[in-house]
C-alpha atoms as a PDB file:
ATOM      1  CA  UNK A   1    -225.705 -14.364 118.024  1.00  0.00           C
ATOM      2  CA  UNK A   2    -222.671 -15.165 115.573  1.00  0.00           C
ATOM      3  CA  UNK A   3    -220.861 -18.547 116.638  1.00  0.00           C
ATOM      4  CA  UNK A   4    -216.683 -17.482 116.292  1.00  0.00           C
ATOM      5  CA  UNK A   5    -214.253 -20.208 115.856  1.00  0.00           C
ATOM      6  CA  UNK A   6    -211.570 -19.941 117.969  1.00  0.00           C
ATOM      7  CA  UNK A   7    -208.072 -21.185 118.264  1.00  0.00           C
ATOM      8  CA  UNK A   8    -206.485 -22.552 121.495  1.00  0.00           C
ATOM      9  CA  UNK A   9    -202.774 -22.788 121.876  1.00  0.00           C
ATOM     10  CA  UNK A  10    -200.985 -24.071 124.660  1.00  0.00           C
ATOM     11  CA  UNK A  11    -197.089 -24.781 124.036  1.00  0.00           C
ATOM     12  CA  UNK A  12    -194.451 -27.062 125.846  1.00  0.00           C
ATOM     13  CA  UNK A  13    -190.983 -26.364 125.444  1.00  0.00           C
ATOM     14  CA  UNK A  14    -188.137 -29.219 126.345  1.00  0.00           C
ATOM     15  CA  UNK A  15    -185.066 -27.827 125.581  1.00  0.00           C
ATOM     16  CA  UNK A  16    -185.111 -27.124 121.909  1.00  0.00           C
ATOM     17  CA  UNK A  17    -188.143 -28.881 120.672  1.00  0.00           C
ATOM     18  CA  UNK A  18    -191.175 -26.906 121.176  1.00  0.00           C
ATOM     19  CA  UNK A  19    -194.892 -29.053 121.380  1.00  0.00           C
ATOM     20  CA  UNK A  20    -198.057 -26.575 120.542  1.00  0.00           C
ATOM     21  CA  UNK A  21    -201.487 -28.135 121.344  1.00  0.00           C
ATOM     22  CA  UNK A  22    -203.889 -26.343 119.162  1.00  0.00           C
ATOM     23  CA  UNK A  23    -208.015 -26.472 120.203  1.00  0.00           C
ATOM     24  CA  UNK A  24    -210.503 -25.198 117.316  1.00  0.00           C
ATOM     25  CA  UNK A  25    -210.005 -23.945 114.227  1.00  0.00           C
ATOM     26  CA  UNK A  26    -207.282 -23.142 111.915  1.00  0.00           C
ATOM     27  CA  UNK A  27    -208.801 -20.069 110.053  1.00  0.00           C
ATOM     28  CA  UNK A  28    -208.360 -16.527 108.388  1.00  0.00           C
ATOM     29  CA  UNK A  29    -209.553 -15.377 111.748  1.00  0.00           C
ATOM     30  CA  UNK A  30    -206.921 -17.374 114.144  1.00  0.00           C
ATOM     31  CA  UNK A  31    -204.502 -18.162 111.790  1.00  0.00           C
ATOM     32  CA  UNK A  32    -201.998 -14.880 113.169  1.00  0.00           C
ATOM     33  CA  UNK A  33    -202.314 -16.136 116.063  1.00  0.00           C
ATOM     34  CA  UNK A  34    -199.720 -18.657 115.337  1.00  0.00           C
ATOM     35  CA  UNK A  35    -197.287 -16.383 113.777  1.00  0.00           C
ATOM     36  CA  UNK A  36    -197.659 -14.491 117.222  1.00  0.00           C
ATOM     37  CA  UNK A  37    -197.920 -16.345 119.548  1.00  0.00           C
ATOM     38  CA  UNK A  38    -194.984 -18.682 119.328  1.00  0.00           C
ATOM     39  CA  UNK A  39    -191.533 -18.058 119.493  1.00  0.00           C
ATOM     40  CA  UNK A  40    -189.058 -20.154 117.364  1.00  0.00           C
ATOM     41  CA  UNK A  41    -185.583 -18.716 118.448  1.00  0.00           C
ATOM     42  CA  UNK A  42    -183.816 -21.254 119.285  1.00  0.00           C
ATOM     43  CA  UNK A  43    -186.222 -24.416 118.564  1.00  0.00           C
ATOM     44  CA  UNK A  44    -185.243 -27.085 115.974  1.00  0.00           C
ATOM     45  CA  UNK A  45    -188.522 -29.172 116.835  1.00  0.00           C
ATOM     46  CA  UNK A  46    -191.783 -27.274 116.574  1.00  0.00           C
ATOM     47  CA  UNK A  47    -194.528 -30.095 116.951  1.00  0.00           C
ATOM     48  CA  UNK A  48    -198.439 -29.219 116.239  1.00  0.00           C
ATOM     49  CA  UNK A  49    -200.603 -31.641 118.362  1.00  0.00           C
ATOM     50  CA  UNK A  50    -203.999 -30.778 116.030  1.00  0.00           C
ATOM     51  CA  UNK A  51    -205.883 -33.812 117.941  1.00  0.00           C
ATOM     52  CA  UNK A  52    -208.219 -31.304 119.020  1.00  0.00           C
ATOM     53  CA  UNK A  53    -208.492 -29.271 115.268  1.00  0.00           C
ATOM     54  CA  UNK A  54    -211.864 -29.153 113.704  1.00  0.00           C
ATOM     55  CA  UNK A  55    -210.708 -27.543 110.889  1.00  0.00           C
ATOM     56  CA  UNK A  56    -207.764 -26.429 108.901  1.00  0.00           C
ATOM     57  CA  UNK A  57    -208.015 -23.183 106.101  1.00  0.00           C
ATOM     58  CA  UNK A  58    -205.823 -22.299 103.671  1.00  0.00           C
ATOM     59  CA  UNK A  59    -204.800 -19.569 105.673  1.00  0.00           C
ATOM     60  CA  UNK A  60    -203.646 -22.116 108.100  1.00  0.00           C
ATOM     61  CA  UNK A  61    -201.409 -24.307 106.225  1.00  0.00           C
ATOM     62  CA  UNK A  62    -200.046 -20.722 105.034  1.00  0.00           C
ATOM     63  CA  UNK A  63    -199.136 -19.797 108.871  1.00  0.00           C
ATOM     64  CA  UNK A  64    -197.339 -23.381 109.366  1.00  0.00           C
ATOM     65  CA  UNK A  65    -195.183 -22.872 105.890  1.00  0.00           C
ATOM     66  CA  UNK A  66    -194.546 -19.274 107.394  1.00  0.00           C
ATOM     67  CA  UNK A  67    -193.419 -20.748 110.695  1.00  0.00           C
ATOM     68  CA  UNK A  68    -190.927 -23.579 108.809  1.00  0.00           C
ATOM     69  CA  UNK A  69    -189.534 -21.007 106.587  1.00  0.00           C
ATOM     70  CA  UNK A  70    -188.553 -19.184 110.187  1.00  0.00           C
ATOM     71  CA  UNK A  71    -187.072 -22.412 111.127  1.00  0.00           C
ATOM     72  CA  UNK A  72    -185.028 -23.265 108.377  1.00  0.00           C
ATOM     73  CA  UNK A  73    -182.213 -21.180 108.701  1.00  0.00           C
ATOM     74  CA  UNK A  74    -181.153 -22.825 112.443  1.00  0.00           C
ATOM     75  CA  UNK A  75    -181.897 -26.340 110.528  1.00  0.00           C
ATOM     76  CA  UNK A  76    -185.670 -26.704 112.217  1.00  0.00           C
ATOM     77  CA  UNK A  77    -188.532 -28.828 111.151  1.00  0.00           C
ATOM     78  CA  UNK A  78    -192.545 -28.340 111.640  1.00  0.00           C
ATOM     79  CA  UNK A  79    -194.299 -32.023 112.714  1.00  0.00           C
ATOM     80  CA  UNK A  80    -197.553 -32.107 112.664  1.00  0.00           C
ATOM     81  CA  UNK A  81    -199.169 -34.720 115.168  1.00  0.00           C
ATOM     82  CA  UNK A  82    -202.240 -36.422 116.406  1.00  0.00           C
ATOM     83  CA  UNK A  83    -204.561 -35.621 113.193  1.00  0.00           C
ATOM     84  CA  UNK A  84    -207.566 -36.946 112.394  1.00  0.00           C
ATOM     85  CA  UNK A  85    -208.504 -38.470 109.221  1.00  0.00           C
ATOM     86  CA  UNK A  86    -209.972 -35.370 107.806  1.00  0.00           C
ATOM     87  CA  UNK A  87    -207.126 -33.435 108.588  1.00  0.00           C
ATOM     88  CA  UNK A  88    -204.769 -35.800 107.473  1.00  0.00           C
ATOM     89  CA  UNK A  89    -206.426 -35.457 103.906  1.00  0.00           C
ATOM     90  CA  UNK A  90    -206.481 -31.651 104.050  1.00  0.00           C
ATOM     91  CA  UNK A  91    -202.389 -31.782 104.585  1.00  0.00           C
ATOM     92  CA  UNK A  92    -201.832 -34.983 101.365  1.00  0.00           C
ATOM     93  CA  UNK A  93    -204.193 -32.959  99.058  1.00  0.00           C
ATOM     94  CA  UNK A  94    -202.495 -29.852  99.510  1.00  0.00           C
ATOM     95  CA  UNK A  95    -198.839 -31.541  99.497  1.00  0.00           C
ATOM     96  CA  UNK A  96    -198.402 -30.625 103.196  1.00  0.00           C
ATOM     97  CA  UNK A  97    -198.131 -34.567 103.771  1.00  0.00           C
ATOM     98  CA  UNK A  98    -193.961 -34.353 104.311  1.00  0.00           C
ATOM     99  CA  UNK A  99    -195.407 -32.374 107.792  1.00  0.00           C
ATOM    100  CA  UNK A 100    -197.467 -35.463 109.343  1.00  0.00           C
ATOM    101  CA  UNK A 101    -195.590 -37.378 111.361  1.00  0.00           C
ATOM    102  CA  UNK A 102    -195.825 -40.638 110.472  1.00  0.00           C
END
């Protein structure tokens, strides 16, 4: 029996700024997911609460860029909140630091 990593995301919108609380893994496997699942028209505030992220891939810092690319033509910004040491040195060795809020 294979143990999958999986990807929770439950979102909170107030007015324009849009929280996501992701659970699990940011992989090659969930990573779409985020692309997907969550729907930037008319946000300017897309925070990530990754308190509950084991794990962040490659793939998943690409899905985040992806998402603040979307956002940059109606002046958005991706925050990225709640991160545990571990993450927080995935995101400064990769030069994803200007995402952490501080």
């Amino acid at each position: 029996m294979e143990n999958e990593q999986t990807l929770k995301i439950e979102q909170f919108r107030e007015g324009d700024k849009l929280t996501c609380k992701l659970t699990g893994w940011l992989d090659p496997n969930t990573s779409p997911d985020l692309i997907t699942q969550i729907d930037v028209n008319g946000v300017s505030s897309l925070y990530f609460d990754m308190k509950n992220v084991e794990y962040v891939f490659s793939s998943g810092l690409r899905a985040l860029l992806m998402l603040q690319k979307m956002l940059e033509p109606q002046g958005g910004v991706v925050k990225i909140v709640n991160v545990s040491e571990n993450i927080r040195n995935i995101f400064e060795c990769t030069g994803f630091g200007n995402m952490l809020e501080s």
